[in-house]
Protein backbone atom coordinates (compact mmCIF):
# COMPACT_ATOMS: atom_id res chain seq x y z
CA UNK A 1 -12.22 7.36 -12.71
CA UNK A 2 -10.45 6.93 -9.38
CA UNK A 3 -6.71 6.50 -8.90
CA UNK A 4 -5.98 3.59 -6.08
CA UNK A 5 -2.79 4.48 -3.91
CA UNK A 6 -1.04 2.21 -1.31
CA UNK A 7 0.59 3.46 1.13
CA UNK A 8 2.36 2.08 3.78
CA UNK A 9 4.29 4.97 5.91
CA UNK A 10 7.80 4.02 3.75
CA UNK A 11 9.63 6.73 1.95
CA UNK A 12 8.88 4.83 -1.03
CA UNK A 13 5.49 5.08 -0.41
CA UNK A 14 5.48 8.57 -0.24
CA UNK A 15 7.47 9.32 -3.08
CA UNK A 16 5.32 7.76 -4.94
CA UNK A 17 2.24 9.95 -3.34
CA UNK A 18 4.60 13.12 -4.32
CA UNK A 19 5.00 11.72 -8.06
CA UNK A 20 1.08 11.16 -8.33
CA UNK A 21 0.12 14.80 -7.09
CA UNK A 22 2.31 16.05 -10.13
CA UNK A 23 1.48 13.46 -13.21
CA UNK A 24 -1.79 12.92 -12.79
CA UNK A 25 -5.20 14.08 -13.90
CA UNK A 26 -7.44 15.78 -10.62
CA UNK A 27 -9.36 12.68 -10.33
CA UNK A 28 -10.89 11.20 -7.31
CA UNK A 29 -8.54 9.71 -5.53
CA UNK A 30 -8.26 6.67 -2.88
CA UNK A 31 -5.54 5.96 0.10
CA UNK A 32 -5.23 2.37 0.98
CA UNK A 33 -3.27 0.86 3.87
CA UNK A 34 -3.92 -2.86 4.27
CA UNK A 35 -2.92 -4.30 7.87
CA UNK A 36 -2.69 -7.77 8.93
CA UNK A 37 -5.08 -9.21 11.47
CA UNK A 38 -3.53 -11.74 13.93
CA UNK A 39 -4.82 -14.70 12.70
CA UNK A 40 -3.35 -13.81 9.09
CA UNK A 41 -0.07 -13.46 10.89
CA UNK A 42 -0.58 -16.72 13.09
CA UNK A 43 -0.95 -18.54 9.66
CA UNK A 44 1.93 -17.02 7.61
CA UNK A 45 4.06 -17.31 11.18
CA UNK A 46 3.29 -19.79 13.35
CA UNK A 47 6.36 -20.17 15.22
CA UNK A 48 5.84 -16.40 16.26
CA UNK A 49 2.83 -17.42 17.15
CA UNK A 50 3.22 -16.41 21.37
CA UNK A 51 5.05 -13.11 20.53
CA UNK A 52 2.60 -12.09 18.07
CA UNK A 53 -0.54 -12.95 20.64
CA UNK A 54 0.41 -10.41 23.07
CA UNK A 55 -0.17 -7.28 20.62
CA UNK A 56 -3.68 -6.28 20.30
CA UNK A 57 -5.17 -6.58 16.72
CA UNK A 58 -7.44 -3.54 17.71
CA UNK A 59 -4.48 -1.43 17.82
CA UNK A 60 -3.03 -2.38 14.82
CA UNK A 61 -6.50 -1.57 12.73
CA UNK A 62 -6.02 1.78 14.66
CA UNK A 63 -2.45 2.29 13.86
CA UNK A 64 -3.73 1.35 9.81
CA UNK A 65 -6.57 3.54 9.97
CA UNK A 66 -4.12 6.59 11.12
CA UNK A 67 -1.05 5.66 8.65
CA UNK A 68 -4.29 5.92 6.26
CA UNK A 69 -4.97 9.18 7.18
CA UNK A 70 -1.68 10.56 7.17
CA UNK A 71 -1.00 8.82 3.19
CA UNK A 72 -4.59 10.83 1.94
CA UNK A 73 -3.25 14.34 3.66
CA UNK A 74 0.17 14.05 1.75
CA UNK A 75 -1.98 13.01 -1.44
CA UNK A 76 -3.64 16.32 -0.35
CA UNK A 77 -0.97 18.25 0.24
CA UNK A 78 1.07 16.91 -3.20
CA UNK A 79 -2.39 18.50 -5.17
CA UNK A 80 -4.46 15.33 -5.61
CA UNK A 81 -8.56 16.01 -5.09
CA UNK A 82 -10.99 14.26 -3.81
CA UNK A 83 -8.81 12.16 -1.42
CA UNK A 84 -10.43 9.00 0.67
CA UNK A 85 -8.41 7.32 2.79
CA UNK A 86 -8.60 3.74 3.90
CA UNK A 87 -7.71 0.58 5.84
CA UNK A 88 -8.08 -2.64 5.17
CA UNK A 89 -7.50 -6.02 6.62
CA UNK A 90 -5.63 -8.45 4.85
CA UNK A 91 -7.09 -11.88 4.49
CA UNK A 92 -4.41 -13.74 2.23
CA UNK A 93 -2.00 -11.14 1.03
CA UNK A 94 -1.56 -7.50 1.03
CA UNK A 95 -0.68 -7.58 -2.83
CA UNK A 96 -3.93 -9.52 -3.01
CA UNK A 97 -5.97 -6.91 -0.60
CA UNK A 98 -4.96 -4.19 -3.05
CA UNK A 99 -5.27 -6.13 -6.55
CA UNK A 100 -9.35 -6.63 -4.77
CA UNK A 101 -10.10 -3.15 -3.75
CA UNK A 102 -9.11 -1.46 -6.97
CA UNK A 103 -11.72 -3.76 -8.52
CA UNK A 104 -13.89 -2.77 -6.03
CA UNK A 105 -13.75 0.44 -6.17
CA UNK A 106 -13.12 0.03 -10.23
CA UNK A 107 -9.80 2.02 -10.45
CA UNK A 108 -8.26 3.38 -13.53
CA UNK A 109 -4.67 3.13 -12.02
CA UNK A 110 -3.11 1.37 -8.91
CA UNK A 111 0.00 3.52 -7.90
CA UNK A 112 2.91 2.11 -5.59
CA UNK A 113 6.32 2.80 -4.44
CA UNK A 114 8.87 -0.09 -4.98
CA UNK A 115 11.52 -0.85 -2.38
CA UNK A 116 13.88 -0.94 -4.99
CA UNK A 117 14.90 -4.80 -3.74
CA UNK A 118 17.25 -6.84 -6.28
CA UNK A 119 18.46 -10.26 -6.63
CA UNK A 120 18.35 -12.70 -3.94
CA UNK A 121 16.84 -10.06 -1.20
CA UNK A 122 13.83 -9.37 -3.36
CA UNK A 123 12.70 -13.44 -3.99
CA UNK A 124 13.42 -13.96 -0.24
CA UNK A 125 11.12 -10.92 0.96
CA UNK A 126 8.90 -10.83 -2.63
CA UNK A 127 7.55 -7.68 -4.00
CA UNK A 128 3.99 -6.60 -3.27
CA UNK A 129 4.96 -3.97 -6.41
CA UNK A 130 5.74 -6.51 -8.62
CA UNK A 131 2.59 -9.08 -7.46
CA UNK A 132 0.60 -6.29 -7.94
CA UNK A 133 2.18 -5.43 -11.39
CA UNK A 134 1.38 -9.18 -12.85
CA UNK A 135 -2.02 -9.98 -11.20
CA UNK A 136 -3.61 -6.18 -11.40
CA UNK A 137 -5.77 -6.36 -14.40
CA UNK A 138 -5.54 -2.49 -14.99
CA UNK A 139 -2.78 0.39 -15.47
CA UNK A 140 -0.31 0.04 -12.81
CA UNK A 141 2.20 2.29 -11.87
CA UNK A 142 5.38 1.35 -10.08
CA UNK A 143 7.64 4.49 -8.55
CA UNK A 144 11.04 4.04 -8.27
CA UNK A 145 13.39 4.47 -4.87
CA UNK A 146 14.74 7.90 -4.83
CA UNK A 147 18.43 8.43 -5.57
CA UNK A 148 20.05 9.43 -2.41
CA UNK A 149 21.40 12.68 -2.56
CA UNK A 150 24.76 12.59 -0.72
């Protein structure tokens, strides 16, 4: 059995690192950060089209690979075993990237952070949480924003 996490550098992504190293069994455990190749981009934003040609779609796997890293040594560090980490290029959606490799890799939970975006705000940006949530065909597990502590 091997517990998918995505991670994405947010806070919410690493609360909800910090919430699987205390719930969970010490199963095997996998790190995913998908990135988004330029041509993805180009389709999904073509008017952005020039600014997005001058960064270098190297760099970006790079950048993936080492937010990666840095997701499977907090899963590490929060007590999960067995840690992989990985990156992975998005060809239609990230929701859809992560939905794929958990059957790939046959998970027995996907585990997220949420954004905590409501109303308007979170149909205008969408919710890779709550994609993930209705097209995952397997245990999901959404974490919840912290409460600021003020």
């Amino acid at each position: 059995m091997t517990i998918l996490i995505a991670y994405d550098g947010s806070a919410d992504a690493k609360a909800a690192i910090e919430f699987a190293g205390k719930h969970l069994a010490q199963e095997s455990t996998v790190v995913i950060t998908v990135w988004e190749p330029l041509l993805v981009q180009l389709k999904r934003h073509p008017i952005a089209g020039p600014a997005l040609i001058s960064d270098q779609g190297e760099e970006w796997k790079e950048l993936a690979e080492q937010q990666a890293k840095e997701g499977a040594e907090l899963a590490v560090k929060a007590g999960l075993n067995d840690v992989t980490a990985r990156a992975v290029a998005d060809r239609e959606s990230i929701w859809n990237t992560i939905v794929d490799v958990a059957d790939e890799i046959d998970a027995s939970l996907i585990v997220t952070g949420s954004r905590g975006l409501a109303g308007v705000r979170s149909v205008l940006l969408g919710s890779v949480s709550n994609h993930v949530l209705h097209h995952a065909h397997r245990p999901t597990l959404i974490v919840p924003p912290t409460k600021n502590k003020d």
